[in-house]
C-alpha atoms as a PDB file:
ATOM      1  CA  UNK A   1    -167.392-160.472-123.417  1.00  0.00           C
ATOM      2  CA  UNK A   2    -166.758-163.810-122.624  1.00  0.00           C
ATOM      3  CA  UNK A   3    -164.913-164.865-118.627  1.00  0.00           C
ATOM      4  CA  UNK A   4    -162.843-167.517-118.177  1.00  0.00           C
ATOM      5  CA  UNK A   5    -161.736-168.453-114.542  1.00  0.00           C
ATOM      6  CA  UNK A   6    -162.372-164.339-113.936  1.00  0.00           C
ATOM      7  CA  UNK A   7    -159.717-163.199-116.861  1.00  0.00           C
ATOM      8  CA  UNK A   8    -160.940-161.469-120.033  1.00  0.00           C
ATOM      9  CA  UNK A   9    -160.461-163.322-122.965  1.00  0.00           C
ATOM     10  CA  UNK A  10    -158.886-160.666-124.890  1.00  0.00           C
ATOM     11  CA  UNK A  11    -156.286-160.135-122.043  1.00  0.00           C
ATOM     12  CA  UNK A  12    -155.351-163.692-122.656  1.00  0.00           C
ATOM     13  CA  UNK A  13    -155.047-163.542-126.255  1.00  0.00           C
ATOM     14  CA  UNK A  14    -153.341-160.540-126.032  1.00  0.00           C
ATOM     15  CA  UNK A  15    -150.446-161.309-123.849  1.00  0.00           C
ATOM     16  CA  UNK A  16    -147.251-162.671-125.109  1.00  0.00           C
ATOM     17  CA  UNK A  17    -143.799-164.171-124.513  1.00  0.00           C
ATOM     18  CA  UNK A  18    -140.764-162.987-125.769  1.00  0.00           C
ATOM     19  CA  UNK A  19    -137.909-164.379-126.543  1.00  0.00           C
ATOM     20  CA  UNK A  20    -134.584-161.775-127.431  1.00  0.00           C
ATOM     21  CA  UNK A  21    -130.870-161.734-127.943  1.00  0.00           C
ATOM     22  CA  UNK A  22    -128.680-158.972-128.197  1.00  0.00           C
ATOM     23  CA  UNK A  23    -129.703-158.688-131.652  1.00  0.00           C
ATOM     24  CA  UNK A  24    -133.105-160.095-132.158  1.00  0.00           C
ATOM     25  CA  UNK A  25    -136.583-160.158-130.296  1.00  0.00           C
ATOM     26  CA  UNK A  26    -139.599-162.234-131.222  1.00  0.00           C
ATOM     27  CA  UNK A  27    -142.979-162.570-129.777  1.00  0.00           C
ATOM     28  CA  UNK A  28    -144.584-165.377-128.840  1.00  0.00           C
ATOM     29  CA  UNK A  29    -148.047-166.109-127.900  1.00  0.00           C
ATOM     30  CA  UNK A  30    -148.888-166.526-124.546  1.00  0.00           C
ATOM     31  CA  UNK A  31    -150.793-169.939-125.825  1.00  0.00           C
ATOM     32  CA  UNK A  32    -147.493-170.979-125.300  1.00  0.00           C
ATOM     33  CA  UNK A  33    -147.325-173.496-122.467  1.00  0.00           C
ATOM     34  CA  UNK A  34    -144.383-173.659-119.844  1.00  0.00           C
ATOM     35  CA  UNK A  35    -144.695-177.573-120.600  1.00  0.00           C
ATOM     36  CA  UNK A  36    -142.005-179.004-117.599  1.00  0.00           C
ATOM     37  CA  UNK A  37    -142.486-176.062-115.599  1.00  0.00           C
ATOM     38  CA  UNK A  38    -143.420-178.165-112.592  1.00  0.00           C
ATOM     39  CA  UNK A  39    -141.669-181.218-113.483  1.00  0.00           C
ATOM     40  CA  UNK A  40    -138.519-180.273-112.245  1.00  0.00           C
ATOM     41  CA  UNK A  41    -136.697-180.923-108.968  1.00  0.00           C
ATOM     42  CA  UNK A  42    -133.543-178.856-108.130  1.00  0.00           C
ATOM     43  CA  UNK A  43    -131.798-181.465-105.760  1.00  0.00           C
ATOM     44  CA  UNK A  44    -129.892-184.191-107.423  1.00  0.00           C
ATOM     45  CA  UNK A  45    -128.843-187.209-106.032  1.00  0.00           C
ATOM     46  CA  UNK A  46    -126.390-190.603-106.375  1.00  0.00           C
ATOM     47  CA  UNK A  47    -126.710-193.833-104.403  1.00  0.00           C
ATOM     48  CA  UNK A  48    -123.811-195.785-104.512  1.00  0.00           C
ATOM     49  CA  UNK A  49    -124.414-199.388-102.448  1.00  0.00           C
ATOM     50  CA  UNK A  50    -121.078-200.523-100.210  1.00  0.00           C
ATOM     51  CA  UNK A  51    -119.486-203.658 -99.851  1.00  0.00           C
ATOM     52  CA  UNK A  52    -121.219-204.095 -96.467  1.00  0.00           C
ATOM     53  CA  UNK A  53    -124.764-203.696 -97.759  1.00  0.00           C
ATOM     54  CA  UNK A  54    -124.634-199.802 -96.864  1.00  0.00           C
ATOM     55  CA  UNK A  55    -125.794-197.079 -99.067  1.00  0.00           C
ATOM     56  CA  UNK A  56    -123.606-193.911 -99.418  1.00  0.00           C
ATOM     57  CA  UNK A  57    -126.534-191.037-100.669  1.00  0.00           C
ATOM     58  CA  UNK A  58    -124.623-188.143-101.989  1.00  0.00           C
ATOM     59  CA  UNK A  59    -127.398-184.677-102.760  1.00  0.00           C
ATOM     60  CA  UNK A  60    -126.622-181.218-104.287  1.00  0.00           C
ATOM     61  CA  UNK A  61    -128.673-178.677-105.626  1.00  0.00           C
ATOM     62  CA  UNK A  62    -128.402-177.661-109.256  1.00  0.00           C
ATOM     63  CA  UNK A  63    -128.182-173.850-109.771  1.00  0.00           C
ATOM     64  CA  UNK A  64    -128.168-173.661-113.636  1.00  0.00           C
ATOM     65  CA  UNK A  65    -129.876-176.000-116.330  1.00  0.00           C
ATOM     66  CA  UNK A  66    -133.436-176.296-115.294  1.00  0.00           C
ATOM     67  CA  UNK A  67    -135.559-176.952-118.420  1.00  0.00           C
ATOM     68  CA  UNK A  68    -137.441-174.851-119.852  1.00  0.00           C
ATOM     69  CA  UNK A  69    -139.961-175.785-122.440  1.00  0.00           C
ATOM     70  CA  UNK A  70    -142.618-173.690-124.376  1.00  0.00           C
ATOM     71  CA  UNK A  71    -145.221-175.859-126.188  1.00  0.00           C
ATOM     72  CA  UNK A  72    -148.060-175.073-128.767  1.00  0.00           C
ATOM     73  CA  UNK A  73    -150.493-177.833-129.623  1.00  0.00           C
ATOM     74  CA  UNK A  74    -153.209-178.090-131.977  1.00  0.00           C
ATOM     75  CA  UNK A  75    -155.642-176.222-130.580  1.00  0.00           C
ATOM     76  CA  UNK A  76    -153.368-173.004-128.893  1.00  0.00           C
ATOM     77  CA  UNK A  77    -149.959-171.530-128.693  1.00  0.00           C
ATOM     78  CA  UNK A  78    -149.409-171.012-132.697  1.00  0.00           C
ATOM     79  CA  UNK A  79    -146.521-168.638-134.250  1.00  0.00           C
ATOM     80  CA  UNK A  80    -146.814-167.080-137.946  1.00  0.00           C
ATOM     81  CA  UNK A  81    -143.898-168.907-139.980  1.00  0.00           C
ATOM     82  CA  UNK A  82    -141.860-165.405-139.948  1.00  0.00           C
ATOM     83  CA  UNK A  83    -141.761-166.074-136.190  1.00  0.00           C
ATOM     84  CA  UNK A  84    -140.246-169.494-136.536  1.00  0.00           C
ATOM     85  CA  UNK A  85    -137.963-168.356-138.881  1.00  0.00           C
ATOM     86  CA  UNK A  86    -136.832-165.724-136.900  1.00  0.00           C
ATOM     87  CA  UNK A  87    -136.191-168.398-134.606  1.00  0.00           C
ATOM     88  CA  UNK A  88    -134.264-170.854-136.153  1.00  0.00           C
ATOM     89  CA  UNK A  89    -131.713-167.690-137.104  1.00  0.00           C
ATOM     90  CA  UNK A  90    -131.270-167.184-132.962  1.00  0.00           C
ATOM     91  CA  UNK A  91    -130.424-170.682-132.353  1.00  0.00           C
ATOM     92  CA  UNK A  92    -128.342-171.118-135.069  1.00  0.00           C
ATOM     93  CA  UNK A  93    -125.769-168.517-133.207  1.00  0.00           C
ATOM     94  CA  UNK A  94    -124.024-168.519-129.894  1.00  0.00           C
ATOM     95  CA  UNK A  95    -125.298-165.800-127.638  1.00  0.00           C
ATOM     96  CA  UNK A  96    -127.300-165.028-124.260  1.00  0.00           C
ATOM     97  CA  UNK A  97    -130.973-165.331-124.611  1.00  0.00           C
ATOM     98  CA  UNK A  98    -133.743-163.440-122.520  1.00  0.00           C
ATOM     99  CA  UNK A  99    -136.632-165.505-121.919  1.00  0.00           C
ATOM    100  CA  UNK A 100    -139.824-162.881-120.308  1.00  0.00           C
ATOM    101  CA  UNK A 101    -142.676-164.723-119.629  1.00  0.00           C
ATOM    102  CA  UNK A 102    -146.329-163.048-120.165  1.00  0.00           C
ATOM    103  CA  UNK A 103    -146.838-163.228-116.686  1.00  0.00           C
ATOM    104  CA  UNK A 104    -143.900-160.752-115.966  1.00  0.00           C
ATOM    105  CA  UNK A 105    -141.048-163.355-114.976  1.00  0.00           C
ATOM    106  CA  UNK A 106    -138.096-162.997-116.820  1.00  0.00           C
ATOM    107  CA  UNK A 107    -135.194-166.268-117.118  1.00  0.00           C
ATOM    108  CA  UNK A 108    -131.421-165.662-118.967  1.00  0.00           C
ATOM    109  CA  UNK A 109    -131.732-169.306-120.958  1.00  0.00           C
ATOM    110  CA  UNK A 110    -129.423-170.907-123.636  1.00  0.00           C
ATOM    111  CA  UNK A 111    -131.035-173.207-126.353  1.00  0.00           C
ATOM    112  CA  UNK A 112    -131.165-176.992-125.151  1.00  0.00           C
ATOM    113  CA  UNK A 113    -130.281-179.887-127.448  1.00  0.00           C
ATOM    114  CA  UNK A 114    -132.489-180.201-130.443  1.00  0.00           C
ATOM    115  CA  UNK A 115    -133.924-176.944-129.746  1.00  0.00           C
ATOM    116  CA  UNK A 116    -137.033-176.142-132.128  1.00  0.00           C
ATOM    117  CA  UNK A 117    -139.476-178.787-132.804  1.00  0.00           C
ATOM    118  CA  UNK A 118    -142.053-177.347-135.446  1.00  0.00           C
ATOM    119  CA  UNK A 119    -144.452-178.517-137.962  1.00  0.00           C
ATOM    120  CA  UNK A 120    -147.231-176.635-140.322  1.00  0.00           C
ATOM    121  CA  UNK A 121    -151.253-176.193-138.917  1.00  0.00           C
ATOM    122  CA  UNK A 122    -151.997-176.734-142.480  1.00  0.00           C
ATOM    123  CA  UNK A 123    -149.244-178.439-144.292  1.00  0.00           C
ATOM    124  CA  UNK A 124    -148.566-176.203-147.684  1.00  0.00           C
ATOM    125  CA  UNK A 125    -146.745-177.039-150.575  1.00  0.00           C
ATOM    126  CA  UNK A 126    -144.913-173.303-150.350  1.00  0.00           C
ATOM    127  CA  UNK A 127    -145.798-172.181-146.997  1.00  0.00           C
ATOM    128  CA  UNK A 128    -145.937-168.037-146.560  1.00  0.00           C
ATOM    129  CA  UNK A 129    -144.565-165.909-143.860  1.00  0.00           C
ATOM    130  CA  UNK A 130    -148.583-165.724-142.119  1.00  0.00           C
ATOM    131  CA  UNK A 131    -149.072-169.102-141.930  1.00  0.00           C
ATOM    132  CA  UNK A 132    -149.439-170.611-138.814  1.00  0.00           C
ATOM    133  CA  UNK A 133    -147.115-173.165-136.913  1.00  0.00           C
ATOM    134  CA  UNK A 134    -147.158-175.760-134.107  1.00  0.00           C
ATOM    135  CA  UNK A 135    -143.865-175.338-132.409  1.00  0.00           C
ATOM    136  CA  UNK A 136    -142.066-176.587-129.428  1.00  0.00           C
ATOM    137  CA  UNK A 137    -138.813-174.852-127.919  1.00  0.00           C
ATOM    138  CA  UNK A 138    -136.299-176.249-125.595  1.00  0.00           C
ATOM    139  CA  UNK A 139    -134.815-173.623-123.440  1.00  0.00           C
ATOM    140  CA  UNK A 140    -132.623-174.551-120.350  1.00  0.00           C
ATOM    141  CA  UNK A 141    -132.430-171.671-117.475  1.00  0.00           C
ATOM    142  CA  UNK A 142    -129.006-170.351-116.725  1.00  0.00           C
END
């Protein structure tokens, strides 16, 4: 059995992410990254200069629309095709989403702009439902 940083391996490979609507659920391996998940700060601000060489700093906290981005890459993080099919049908309709992370948090997220990002491991001619894709999704916390 092989350890990394004290966690099985299989335990790892095992675990997934799901994403699910009121209609659909689909799996997604835990490979999947959390890519901006600590490139994000809540408190927004606007500097405005005055006529008298002042600065007027005006700060508020954003509740909703924290980004939320799930990234494979070459090397971890793939979906079968069927997955990424299944996807493109949830984004192409309005509803609430339920993001639950493999580590046990769960987020109510909308799609973002330009919300799946995908390409083939092996680029096919007539790609099947089992073959294997890179994807990115772009989720925004609600």
């Amino acid at each position: 059995m092989m350890v990394l940083n004290g966690e099985r391996i299989e335990a790892i490979m095992t675990a997934v992410h799901t994403l699910s609507s009121p209609t659909r659920s689909v799996q997604l391996s835990a490979g999947m990254i959390w890519s901006n998940e600590y490139r994000y700060a809540p408190v927004h601000s606007a500097q405005t200069p005055t006529l008298d060489g002042g600065m007027v700093v005006e700060q508020s906290i954003a509740f909703k629309g924290r980004p939320l981005t799930l990234a494979g890459a070459e090397d971890h993080g793939w979906i079968r095709k069927s997955a990424l099919d299944e996807l493109i049908a949830m984004a192409s309709v309005v509803e609430p989403l339920t993001f639950a992370h493999a580590d046990g948090r769960s987020f109510a997220v909308v799609w973002a702009k330009s919300p799946i990002d995908a390409h083939p491991v092996l680029p096919l001619a007539l790609p099947k439902p089992n073959d294997w894709y890179i994807v990115t999704l772009n989720l925004l916390i609600i």
